[in-house]
N, C-alpha and C. Protein backbone atom coordinates (compact mmCIF):
# COMPACT_ATOMS: atom_id res chain seq x y z
N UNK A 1 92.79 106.36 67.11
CA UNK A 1 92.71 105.32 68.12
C UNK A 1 93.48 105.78 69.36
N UNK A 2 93.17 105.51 70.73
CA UNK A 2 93.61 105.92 71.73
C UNK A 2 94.83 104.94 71.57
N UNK A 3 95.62 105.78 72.33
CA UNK A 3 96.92 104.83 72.86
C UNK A 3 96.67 103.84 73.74
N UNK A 4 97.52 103.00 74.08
CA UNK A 4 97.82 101.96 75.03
C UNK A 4 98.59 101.81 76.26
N UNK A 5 98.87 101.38 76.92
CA UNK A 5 99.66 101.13 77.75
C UNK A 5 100.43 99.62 77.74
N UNK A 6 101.79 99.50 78.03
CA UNK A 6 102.41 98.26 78.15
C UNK A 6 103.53 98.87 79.15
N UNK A 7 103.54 97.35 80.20
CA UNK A 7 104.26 97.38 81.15
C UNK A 7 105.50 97.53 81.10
N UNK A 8 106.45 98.14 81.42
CA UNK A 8 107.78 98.34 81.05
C UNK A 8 108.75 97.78 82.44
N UNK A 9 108.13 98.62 83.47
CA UNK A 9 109.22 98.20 84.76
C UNK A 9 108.30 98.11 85.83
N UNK A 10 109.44 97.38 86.97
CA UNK A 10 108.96 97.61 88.68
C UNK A 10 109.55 99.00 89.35
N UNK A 11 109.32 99.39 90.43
CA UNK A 11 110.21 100.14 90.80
C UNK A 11 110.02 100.35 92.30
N UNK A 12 110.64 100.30 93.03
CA UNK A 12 110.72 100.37 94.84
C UNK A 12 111.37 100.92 95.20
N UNK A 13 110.97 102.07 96.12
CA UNK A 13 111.82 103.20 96.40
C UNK A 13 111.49 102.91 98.21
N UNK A 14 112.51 102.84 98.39
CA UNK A 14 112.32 102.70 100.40
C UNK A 14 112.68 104.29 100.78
N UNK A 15 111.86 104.69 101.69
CA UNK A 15 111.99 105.68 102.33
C UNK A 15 112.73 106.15 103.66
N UNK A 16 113.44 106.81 103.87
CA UNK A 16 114.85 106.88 104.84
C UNK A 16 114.34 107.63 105.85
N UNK A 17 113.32 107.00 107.23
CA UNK A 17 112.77 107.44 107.96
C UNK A 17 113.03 108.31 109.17
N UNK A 18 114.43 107.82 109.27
CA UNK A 18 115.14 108.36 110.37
C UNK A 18 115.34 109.61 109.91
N UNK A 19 115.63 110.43 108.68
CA UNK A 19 116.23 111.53 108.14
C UNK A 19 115.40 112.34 107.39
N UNK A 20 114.01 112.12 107.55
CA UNK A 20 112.83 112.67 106.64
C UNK A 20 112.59 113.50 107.53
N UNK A 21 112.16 114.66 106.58
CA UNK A 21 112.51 116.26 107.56
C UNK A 21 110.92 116.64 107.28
N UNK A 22 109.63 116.91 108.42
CA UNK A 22 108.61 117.04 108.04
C UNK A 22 108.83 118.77 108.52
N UNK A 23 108.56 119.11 107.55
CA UNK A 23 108.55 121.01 107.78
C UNK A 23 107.34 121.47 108.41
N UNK A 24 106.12 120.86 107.95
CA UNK A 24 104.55 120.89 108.68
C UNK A 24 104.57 122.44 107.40
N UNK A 25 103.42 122.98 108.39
CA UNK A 25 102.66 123.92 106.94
C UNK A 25 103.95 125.29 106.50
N UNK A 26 103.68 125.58 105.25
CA UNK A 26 104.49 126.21 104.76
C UNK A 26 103.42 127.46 103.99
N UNK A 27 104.32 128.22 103.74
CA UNK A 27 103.51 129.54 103.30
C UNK A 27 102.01 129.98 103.45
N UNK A 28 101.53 129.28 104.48
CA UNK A 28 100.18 129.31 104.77
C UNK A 28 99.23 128.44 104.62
N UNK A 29 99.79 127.61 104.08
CA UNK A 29 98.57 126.39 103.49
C UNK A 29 99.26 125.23 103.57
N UNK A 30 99.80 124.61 101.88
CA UNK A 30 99.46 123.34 102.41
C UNK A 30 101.40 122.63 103.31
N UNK A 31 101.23 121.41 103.51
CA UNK A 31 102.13 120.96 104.46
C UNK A 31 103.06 120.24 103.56
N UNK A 32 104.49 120.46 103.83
CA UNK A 32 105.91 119.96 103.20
C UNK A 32 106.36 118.76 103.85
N UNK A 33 106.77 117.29 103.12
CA UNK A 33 107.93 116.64 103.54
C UNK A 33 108.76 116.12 102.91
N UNK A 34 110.06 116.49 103.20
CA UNK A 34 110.98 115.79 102.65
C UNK A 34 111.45 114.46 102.99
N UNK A 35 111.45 113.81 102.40
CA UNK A 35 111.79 112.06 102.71
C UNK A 35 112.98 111.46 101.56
N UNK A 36 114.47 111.32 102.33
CA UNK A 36 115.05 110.82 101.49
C UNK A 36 114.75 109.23 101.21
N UNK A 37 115.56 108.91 100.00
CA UNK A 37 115.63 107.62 100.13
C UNK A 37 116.22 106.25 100.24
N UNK A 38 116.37 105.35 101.23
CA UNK A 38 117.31 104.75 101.79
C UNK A 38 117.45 103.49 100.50
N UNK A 39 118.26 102.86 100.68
CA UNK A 39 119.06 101.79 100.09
C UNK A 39 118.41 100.30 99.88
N UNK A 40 118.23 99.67 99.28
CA UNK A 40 117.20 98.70 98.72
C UNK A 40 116.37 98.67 97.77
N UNK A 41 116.27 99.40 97.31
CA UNK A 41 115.08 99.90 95.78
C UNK A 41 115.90 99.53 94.90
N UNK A 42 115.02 99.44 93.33
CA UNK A 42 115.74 98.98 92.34
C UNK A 42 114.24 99.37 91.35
N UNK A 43 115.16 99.23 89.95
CA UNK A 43 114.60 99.74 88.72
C UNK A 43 114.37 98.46 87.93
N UNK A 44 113.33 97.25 87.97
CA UNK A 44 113.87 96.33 86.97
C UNK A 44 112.54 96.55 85.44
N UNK A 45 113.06 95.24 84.62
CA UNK A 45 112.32 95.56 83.80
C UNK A 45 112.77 95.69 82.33
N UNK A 46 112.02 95.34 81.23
CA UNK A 46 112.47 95.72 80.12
C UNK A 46 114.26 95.57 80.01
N UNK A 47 115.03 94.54 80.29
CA UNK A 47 116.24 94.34 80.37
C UNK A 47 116.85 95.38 81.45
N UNK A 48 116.37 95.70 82.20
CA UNK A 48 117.27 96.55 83.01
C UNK A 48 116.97 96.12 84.31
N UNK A 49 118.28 96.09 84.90
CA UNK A 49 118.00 95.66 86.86
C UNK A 49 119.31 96.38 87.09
N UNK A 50 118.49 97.46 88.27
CA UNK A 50 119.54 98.95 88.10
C UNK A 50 118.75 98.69 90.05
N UNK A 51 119.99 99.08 90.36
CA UNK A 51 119.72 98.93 92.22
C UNK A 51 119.64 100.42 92.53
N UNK A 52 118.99 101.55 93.28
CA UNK A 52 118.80 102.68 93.84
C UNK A 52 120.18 103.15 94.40
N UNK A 53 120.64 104.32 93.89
CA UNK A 53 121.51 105.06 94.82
C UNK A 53 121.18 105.64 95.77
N UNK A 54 121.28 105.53 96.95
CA UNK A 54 120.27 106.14 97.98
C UNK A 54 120.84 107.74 98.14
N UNK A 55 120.51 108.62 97.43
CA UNK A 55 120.98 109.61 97.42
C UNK A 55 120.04 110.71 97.31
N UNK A 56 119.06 110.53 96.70
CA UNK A 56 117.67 110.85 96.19
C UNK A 56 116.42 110.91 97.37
N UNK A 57 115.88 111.55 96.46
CA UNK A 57 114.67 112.25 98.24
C UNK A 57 113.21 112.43 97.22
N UNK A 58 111.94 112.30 98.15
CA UNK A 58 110.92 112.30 97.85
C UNK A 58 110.26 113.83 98.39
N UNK A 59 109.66 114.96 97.75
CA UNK A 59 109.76 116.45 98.23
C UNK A 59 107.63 115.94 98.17
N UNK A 60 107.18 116.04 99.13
CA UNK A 60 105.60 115.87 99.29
C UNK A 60 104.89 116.77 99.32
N UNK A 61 104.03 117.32 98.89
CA UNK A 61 103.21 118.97 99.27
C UNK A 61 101.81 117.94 99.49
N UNK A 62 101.64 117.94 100.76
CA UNK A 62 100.39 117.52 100.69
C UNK A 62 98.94 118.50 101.15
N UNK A 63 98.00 118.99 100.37
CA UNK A 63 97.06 119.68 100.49
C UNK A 63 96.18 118.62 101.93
N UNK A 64 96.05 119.29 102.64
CA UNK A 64 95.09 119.01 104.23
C UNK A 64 93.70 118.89 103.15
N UNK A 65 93.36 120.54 102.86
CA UNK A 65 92.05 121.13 102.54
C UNK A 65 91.54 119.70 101.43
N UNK A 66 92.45 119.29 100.43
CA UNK A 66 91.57 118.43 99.67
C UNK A 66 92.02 116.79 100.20
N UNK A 67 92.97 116.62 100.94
CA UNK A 67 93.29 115.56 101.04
C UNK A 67 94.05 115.14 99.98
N UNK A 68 95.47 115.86 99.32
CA UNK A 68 96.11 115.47 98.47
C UNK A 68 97.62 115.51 98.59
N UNK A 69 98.45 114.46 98.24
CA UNK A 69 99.45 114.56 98.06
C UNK A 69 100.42 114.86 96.82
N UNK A 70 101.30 115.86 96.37
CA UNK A 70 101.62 116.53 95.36
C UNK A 70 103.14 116.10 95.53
N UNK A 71 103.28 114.99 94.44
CA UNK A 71 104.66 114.37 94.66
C UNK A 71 106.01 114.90 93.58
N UNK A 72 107.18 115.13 94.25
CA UNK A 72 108.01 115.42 93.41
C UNK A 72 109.65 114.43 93.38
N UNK A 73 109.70 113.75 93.27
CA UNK A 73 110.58 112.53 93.31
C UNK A 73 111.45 112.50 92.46
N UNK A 74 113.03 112.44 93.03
CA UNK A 74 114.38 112.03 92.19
C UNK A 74 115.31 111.39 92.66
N UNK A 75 115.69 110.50 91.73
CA UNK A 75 116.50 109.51 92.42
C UNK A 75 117.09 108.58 91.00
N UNK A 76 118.45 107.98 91.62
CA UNK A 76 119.20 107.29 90.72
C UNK A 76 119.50 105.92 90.81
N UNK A 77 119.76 105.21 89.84
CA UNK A 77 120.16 103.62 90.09
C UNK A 77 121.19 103.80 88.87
N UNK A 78 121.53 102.45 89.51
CA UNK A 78 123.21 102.15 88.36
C UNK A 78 123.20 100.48 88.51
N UNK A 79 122.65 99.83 87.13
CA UNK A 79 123.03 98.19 86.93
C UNK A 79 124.03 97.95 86.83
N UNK A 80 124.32 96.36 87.34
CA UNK A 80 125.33 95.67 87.31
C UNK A 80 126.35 95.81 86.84
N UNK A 81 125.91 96.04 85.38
CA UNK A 81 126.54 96.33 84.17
C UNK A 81 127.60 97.94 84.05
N UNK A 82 127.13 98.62 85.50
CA UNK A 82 127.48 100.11 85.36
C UNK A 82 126.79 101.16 84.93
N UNK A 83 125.65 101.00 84.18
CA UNK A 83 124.59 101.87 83.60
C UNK A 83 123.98 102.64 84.40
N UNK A 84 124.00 103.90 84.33
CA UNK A 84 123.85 104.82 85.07
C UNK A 84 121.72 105.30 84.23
N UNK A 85 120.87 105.49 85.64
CA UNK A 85 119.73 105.81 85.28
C UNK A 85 119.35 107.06 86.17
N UNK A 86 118.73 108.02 85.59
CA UNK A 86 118.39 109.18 86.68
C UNK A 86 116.89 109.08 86.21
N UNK A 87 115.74 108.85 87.63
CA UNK A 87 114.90 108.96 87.40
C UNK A 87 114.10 109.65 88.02
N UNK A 88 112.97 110.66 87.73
CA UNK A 88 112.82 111.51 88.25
C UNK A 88 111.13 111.76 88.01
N UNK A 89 109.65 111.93 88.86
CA UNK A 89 108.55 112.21 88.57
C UNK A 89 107.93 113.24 89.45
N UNK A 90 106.76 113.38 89.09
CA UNK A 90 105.59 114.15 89.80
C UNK A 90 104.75 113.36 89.53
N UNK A 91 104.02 113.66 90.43
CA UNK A 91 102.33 112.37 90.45
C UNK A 91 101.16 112.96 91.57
N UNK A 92 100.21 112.68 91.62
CA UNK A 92 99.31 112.67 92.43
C UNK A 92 98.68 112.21 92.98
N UNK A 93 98.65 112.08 94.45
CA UNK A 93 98.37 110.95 95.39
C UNK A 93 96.95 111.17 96.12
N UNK A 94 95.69 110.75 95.59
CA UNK A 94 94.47 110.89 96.85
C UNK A 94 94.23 110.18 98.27
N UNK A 95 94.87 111.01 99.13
CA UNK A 95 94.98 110.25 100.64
C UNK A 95 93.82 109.41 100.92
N UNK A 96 94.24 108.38 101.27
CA UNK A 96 93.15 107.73 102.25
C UNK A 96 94.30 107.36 103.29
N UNK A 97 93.13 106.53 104.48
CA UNK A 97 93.66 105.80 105.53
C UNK A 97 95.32 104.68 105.37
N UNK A 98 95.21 103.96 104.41
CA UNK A 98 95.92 103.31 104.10
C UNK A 98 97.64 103.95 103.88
N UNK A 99 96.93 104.97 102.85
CA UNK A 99 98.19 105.82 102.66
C UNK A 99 98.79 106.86 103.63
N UNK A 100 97.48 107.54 104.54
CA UNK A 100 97.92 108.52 105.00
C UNK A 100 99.48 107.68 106.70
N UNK A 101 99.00 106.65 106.56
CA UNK A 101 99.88 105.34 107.56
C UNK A 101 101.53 105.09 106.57
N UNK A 102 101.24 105.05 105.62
CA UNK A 102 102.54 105.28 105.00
C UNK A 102 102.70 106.66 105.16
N UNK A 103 102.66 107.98 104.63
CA UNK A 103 103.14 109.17 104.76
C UNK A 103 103.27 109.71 106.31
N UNK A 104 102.99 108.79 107.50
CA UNK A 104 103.60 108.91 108.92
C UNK A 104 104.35 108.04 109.82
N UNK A 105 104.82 106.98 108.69
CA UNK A 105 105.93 106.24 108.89
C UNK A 105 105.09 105.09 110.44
N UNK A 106 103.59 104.82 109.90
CA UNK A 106 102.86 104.27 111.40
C UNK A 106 103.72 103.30 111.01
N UNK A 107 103.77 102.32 112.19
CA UNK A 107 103.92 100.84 112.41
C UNK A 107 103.20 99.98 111.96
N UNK A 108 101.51 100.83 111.97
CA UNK A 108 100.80 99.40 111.30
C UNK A 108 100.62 100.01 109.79
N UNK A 109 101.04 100.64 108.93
CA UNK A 109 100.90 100.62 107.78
C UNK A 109 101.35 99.24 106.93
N UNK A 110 100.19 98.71 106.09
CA UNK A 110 100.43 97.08 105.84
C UNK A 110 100.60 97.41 103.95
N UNK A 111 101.40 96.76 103.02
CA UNK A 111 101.19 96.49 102.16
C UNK A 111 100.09 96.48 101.34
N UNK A 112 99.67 97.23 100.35
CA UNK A 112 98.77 97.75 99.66
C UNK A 112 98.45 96.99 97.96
N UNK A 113 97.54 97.32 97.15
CA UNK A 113 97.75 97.09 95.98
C UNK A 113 98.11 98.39 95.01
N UNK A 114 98.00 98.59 94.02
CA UNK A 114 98.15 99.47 92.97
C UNK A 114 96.09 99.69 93.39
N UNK A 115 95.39 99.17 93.03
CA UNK A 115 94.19 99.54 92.55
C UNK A 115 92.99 99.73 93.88
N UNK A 116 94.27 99.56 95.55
CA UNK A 116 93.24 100.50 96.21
C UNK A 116 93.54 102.20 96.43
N UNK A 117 94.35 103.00 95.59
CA UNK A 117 94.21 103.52 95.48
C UNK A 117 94.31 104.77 94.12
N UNK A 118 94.32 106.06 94.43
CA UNK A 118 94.61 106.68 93.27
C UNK A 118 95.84 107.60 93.75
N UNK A 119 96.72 106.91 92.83
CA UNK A 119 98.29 106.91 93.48
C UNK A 119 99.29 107.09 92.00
N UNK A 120 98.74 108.03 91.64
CA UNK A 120 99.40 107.97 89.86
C UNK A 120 100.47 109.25 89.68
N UNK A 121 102.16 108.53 88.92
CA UNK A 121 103.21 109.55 88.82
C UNK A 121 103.37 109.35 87.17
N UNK A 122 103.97 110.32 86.56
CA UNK A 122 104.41 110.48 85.44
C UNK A 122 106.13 110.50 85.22
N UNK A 123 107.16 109.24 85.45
CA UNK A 123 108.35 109.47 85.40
C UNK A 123 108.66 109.61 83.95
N UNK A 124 110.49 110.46 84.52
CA UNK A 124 111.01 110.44 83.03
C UNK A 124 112.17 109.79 83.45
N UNK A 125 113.07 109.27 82.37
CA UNK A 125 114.32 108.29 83.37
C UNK A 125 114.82 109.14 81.69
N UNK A 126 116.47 109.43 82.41
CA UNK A 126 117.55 109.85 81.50
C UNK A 126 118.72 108.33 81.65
N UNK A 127 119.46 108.51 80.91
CA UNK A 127 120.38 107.35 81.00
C UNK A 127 121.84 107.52 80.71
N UNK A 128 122.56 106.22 80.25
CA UNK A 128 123.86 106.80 80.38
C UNK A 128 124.12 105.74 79.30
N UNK A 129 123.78 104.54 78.41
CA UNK A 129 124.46 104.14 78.06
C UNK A 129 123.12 104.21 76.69
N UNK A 130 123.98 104.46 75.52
CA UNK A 130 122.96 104.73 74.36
C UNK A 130 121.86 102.89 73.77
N UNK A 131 121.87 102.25 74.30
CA UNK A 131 121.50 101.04 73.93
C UNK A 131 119.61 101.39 74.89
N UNK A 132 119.78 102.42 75.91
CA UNK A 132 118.69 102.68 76.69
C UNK A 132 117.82 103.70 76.53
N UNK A 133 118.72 104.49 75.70
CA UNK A 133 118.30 106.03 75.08
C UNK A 133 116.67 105.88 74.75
N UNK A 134 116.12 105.05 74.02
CA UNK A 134 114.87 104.43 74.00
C UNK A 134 114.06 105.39 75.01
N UNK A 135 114.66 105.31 76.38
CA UNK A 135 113.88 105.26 77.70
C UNK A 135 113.72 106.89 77.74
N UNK A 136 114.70 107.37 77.05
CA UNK A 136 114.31 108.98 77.26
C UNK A 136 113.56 109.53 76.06
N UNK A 137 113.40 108.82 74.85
CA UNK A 137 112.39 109.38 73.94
C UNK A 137 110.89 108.82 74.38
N UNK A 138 110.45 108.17 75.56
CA UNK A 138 109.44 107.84 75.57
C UNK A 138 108.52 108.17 77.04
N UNK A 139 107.51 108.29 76.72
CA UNK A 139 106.16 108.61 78.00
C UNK A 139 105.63 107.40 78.60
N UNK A 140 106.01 107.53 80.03
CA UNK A 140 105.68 106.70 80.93
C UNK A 140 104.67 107.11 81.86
N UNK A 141 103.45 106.10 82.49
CA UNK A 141 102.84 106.59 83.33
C UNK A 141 102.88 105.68 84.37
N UNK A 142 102.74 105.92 85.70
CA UNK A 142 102.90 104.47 86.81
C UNK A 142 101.38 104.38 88.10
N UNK A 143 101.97 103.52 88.11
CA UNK A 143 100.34 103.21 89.26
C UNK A 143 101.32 103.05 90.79
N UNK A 144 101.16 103.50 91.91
CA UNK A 144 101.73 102.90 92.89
C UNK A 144 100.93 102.44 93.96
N UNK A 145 102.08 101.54 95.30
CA UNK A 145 101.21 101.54 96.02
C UNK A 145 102.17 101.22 97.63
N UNK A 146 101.85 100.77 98.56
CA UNK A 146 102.29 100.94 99.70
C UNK A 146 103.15 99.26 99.49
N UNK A 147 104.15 99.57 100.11
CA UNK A 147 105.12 98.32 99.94
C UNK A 147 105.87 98.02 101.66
N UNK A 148 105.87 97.45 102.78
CA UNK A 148 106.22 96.99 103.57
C UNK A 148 107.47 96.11 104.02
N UNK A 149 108.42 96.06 104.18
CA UNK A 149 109.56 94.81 104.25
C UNK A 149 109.95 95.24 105.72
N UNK A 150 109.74 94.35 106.69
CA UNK A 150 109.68 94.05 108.05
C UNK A 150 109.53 95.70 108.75
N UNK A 151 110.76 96.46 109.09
CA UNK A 151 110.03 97.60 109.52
C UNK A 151 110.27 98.86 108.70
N UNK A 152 110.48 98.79 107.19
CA UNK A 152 110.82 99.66 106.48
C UNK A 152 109.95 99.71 105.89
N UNK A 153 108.80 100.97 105.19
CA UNK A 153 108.41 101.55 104.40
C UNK A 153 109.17 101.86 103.17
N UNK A 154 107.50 101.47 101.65
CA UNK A 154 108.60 101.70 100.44
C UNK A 154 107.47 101.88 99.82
N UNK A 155 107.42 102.66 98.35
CA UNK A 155 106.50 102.88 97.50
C UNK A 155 106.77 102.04 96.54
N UNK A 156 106.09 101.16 95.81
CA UNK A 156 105.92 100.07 94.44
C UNK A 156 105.06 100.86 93.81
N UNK A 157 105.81 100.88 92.18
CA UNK A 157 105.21 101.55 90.99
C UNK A 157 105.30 99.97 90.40
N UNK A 158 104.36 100.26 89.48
CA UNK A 158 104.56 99.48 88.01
C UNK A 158 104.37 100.63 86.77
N UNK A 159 105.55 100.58 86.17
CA UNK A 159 105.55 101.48 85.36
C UNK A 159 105.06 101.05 84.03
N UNK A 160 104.49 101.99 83.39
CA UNK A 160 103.99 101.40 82.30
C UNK A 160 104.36 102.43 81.03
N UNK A 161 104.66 102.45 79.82
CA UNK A 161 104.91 103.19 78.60
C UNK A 161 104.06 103.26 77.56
N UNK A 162 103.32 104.42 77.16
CA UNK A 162 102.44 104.89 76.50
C UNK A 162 102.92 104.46 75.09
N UNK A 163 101.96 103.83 74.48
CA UNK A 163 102.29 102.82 72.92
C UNK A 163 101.23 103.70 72.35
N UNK A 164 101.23 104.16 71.63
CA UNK A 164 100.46 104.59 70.16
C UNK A 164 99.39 103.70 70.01
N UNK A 165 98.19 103.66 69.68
CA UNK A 165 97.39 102.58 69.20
C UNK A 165 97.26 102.70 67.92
């Protein structure tokens, strides 16, 4: 029987626009950006509400030739409680219009869903307090999508954890 999916977390990562370093093309082909990430994001979910350390950066390879974005993302949160989370993915992003307005920080880039596009990462989250350990024996896959809060840009996952069927 195929596996399943069940929802596990949210996750919002705001992007630190002022300090995102676009390199443009690299070794001949495709184009680099680095985008750290600013302060407001959070990990909730499955008992955990863990706020973003803004310390963490989003590394983009986006292919022109196919219209793709090749995501490499790390970044940390720490709940209330002190619980330390390092979370970290790759995913693959098929540009459209919508998105390509988020990846240039436009003005009119508007809030998106998960299912207008194909916007899919594979995180792994390590942890710090053994009651969560759970989170590192297990496979997660996420859907994202374009997230807006007045003039800040942010990516929304819903993460979801691969169940056995």
């Amino acid at each position: 029987m195929a596996p399943t999916l069940e929802k596990a977390f949210d996750l919002r990562v705001f992007l630190d626009k002022d300090n995102t370093v676009p390199l443009g093309t690299i070794k001949g082909g495709p184009q680099r950006t680095y985008a750290p990430v600013a302060p407001g994001g959070y990990l909730r979910g499955s008992g955990i509400d863990a706020e973003i350390i803004p310390k963490g950066a989003d590394s983009v390879l986006v292919d022109t030739a196919s219209g793709t974005a090749y995501l490499d993302v790390r970044c940390a949160f720490r709940s209330k409680e002190g619980d330390n989370f390092y979370l970290y993915y790759t995913g693959i992003v098929r540009l459209d219009e919508k998105l390509g307005l988020l990846f240039t920080f436009s003005p009119e880039a508007e809030t998106t869903k998960s299912s207008d596009h194909y916007f899919f990462t594979t995180p792994t989250i390590e942890v710090s307090n053994e009651k969560h350990k759970w989170m590192e024996r297990t496979i997660f896959v996420s859907h994202g999508h374009v997230y807006v809060e007045e003039d800040r840009l942010a990516v929304e996952y819903e993460i979801y954890k691969v169940v056995s069927g």
